[in-house]
Protein backbone atom coordinates (compact mmCIF):
# COMPACT_ATOMS: atom_id res chain seq x y z
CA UNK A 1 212.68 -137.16 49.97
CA UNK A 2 213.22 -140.88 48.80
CA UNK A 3 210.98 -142.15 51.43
CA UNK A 4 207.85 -139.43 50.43
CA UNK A 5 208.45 -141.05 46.61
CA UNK A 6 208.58 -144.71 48.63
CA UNK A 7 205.28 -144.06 50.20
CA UNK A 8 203.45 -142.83 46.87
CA UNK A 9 204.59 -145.42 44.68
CA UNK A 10 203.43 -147.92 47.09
CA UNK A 11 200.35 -146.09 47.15
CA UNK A 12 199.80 -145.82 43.67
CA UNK A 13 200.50 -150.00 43.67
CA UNK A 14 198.01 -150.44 46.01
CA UNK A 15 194.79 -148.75 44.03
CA UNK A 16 195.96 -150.22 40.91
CA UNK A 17 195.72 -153.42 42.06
CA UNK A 18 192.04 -152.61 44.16
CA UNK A 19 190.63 -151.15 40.49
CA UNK A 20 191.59 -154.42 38.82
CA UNK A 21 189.74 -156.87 41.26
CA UNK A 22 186.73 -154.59 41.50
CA UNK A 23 186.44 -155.19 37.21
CA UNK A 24 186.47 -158.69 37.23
CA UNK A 25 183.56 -160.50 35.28
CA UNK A 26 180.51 -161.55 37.71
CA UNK A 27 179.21 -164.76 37.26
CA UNK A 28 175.97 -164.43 35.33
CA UNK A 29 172.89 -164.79 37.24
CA UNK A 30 170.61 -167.88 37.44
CA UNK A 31 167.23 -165.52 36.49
CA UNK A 32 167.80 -165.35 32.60
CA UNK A 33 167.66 -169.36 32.83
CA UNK A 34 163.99 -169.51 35.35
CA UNK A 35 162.92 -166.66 32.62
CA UNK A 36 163.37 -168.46 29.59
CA UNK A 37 161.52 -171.85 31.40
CA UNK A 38 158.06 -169.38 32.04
CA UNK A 39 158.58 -168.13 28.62
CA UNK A 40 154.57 -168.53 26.46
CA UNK A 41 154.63 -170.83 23.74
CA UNK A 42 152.04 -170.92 21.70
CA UNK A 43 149.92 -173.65 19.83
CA UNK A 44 147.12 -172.72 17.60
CA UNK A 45 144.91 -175.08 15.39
CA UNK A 46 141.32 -176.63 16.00
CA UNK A 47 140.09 -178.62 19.55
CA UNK A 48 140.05 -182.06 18.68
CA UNK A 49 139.16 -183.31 21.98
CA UNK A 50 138.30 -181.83 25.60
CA UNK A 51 138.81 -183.65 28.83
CA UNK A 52 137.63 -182.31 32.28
CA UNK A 53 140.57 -180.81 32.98
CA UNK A 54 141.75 -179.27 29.38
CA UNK A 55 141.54 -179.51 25.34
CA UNK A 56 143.37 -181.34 22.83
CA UNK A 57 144.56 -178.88 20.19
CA UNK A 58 146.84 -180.27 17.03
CA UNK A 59 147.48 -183.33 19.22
CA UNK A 60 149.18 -181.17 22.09
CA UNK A 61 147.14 -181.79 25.34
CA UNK A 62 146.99 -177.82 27.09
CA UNK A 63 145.51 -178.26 30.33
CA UNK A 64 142.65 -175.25 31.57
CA UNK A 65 142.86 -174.10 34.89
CA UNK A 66 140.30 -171.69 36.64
CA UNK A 67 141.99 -168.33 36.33
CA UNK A 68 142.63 -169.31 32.52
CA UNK A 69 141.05 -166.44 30.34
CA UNK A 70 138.90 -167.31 27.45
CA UNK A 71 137.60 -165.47 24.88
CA UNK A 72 135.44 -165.32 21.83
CA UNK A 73 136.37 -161.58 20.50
CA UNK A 74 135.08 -159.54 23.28
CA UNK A 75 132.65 -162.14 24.81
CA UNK A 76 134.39 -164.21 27.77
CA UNK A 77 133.26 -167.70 27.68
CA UNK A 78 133.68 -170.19 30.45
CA UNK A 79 135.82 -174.08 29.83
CA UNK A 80 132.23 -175.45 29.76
CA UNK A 81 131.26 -173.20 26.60
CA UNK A 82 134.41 -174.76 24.72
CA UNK A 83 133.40 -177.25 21.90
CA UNK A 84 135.21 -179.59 19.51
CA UNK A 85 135.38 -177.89 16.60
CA UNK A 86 136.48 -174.36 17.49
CA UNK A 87 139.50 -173.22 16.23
CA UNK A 88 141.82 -171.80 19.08
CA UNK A 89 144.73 -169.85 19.35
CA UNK A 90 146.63 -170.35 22.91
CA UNK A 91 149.26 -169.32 25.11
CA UNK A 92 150.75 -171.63 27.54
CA UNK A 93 153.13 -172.38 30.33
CA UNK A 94 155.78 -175.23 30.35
CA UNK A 95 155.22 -176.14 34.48
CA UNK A 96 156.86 -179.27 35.09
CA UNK A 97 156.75 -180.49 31.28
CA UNK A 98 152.81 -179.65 31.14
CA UNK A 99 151.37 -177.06 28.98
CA UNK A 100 148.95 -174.84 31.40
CA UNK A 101 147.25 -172.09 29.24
CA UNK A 102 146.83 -168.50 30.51
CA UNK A 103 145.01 -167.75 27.67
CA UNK A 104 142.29 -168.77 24.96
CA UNK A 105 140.97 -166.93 22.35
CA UNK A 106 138.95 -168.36 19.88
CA UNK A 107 138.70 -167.02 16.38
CA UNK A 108 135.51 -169.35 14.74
CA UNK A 109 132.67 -171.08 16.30
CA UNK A 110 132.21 -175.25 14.81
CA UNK A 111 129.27 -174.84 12.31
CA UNK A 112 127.38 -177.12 14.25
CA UNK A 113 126.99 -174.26 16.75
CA UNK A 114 126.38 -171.40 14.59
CA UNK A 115 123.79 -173.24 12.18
CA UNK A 116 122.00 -176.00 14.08
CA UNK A 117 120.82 -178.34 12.29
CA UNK A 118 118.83 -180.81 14.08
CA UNK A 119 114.91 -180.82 13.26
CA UNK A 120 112.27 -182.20 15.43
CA UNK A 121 110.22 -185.35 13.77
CA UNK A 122 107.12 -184.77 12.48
CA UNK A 123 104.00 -185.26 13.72
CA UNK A 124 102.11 -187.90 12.20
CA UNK A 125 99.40 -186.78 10.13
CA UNK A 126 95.48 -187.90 11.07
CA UNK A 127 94.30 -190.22 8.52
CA UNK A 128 91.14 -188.97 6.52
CA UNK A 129 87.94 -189.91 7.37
CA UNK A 130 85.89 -191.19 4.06
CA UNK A 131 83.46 -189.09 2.78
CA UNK A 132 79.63 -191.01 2.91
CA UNK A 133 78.74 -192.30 -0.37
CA UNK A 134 75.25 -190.30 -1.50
CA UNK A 135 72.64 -192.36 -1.37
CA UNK A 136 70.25 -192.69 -4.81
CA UNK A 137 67.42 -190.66 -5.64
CA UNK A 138 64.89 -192.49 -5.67
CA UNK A 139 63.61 -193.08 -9.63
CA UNK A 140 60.10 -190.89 -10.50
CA UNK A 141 56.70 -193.04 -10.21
CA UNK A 142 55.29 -193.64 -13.67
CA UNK A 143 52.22 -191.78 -14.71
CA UNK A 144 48.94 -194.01 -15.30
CA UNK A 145 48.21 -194.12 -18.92
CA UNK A 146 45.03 -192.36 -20.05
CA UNK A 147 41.76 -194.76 -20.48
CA UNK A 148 40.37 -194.51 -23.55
CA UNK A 149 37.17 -193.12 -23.73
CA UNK A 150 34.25 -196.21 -24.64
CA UNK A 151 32.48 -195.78 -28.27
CA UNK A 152 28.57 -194.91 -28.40
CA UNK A 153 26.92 -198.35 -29.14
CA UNK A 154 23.81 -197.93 -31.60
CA UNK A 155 21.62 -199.38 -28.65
CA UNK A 156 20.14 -197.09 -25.92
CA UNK A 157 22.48 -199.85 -23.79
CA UNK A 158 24.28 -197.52 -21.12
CA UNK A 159 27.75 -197.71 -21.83
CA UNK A 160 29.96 -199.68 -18.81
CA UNK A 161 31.94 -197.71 -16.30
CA UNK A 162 35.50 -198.21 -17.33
CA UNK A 163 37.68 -199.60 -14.29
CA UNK A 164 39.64 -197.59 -12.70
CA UNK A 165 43.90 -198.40 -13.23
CA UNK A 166 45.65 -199.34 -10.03
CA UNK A 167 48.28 -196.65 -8.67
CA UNK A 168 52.03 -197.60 -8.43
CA UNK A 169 53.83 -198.21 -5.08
CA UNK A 170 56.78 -196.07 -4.71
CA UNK A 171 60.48 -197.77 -4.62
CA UNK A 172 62.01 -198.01 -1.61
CA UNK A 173 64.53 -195.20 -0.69
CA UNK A 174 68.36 -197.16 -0.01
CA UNK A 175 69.75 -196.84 3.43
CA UNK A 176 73.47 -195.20 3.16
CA UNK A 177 76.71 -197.19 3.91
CA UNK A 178 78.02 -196.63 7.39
CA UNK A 179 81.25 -194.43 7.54
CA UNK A 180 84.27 -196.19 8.23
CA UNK A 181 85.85 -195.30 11.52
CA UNK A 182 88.93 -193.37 11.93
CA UNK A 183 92.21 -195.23 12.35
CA UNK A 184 93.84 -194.06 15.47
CA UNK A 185 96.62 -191.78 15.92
CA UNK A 186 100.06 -193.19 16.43
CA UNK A 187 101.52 -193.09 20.12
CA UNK A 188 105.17 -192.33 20.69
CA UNK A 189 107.32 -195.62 21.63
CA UNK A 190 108.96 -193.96 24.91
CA UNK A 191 112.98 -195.16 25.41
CA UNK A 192 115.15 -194.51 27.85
CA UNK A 193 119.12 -194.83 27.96
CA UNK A 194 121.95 -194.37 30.13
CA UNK A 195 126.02 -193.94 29.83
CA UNK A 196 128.51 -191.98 29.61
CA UNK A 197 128.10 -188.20 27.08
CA UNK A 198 130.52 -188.32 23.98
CA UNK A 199 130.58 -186.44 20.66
CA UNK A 200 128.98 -183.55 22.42
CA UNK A 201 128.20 -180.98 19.59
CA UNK A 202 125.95 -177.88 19.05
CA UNK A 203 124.71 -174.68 21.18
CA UNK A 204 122.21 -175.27 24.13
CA UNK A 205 119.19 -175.65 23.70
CA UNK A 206 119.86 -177.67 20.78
CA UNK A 207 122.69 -180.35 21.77
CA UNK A 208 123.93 -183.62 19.87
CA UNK A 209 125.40 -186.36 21.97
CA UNK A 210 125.89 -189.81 22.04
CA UNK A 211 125.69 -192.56 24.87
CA UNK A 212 125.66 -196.09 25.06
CA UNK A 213 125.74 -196.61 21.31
CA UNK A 214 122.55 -194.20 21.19
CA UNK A 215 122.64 -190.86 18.99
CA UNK A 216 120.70 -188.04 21.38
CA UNK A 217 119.35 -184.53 20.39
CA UNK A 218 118.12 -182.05 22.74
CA UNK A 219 115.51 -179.24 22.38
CA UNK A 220 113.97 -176.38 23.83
CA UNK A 221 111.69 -178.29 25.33
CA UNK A 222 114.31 -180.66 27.20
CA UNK A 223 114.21 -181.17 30.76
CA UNK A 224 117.32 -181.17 33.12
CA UNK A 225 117.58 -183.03 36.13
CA UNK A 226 120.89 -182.70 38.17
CA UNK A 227 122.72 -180.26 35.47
CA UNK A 228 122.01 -177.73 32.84
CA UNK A 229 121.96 -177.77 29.33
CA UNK A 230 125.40 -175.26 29.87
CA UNK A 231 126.97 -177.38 32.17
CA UNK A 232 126.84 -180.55 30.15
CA UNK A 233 129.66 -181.84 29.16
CA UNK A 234 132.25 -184.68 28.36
CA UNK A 235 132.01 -187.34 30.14
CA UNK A 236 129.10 -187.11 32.35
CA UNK A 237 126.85 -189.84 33.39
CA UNK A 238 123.31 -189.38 32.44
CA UNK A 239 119.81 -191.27 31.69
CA UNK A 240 118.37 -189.87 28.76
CA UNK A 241 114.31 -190.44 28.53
CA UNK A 242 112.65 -189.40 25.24
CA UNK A 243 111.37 -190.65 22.22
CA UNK A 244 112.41 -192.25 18.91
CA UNK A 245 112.64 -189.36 16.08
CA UNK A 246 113.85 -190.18 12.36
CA UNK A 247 116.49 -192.19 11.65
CA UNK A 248 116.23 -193.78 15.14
CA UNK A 249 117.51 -190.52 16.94
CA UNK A 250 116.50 -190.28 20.62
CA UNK A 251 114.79 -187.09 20.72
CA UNK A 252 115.12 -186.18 24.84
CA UNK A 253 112.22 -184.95 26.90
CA UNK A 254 114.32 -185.36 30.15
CA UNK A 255 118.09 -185.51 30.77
CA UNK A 256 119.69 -186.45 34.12
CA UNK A 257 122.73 -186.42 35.66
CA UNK A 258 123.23 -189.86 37.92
């Protein structure tokens, strides 16, 4: 009998002690930790600069990858359509102490996009011809005054034959001036520039740039040689070939990408 109460208090030892170890505290787990370093953080404000990798937004460079969604309410818009001047809201990735954004939605468009405001020169106006002075007309010939008719003389003398008066030559008619010719019409100075695009503004077709020191405006009637009015952007190397427009703009006829 002692032995059977041996063997069940030993037993009853036993799975005590089993119970306790299996409750001890586990060590927490490293995946809160590689959470909380993927977790968004988010920068809103306006793009003050773009690169050709990413945008500049409240001084915080956010770099744009390829499978980064952008937005403009339900339109999605491409990292070329992105323009300084928008105002942004973004979500973003810490990877290796760089914000990457997965997302991009912009709330308002720069005005510069919405309203353009860039207006072509305008054309130079033909200068008018002078009308021809009228010539005279030409003053009336005078009549010849009457002869008086001769007195009967008391003698059976025939009377004389009176003379007859002499007719007036006409004035001579004047010849009219000559016209003036017409000054000719101004030509176009053409210019052409090359550098590097900066201060790119506006919607395509109608685009504001600026290169080597130049201010450049584009049109519908602009040319593209090498890129596309869309895919211009930041940075890029072009020769610009146009005209001078008011207040020594370079209005471009043909843009190309070197």
């Amino acid at each position: 009998m002692l032995k059977k109460l041996s063997v069940v208090t030993l037993l009853l030892i036993v799975t005590i002690g089993c119970r306790g170890r299996s409750s001890s505290p586990v060590a927490p787990s490293s995946q809160s930790s590689a959470e909380a370093a993927l977790a968004a953080v988010e920068v809103n404000g306006t793009i003050d600069g773009i690169s050709s990798d990413g945008i500049i937004v409240g001084g915080r460079s956010i770099r744009v990858r390829p499978d980064t969604q952008i937005s403009f309410g339900n339109t999605p818009l491409a990292f070329t359509d992105l323009l300084v001047g928008m105002s942004v809201r973004t979500s973003n990735r810490d990877e290796g102490g760089v914000l990457t954004a997965s997302r991009i939605d912009v709330d308002r468009m720069p005005s510069s996009a919405s309203s353009p405001s860039p207006s072509p020169s305008p054309a130079p106006s033909p200068s008018p011809s002078p009308s021809p002075s009228p010539s005279p007309s030409p003053s009336p010939s005078p009549s010849p005054s009457p002869s008086p008719s001769p007195s009967p003389s008391p003698s059976p003398s025939p009377s004389p034959s009176p003379s007859p008066a002499p007719s007036p030559s006409p004035s001579p008619s004047p010849s009219p001036s000559p016209s003036p010719a017409p000054s000719p019409t101004p030509v176009p100075n053409p210019v052409t520039v090359s550098g590097t695009v900066s201060g790119l503004s506006g919607a395509c077709p109608l685009l504001t740039f600026s290169t080597s020191g130049s201010n450049v405006t584009t049109s519908p009637a602009t040319q593209y040689s090498g890129t596309t009015c869309a895919s211009l952007k930041q940075g890029d190397s072009v020769q610009v070939q146009g005209t001078y427009g008011a207040g020594g703009t370079v209005v471009a006829d043909q843009v190309t990408k070197r």
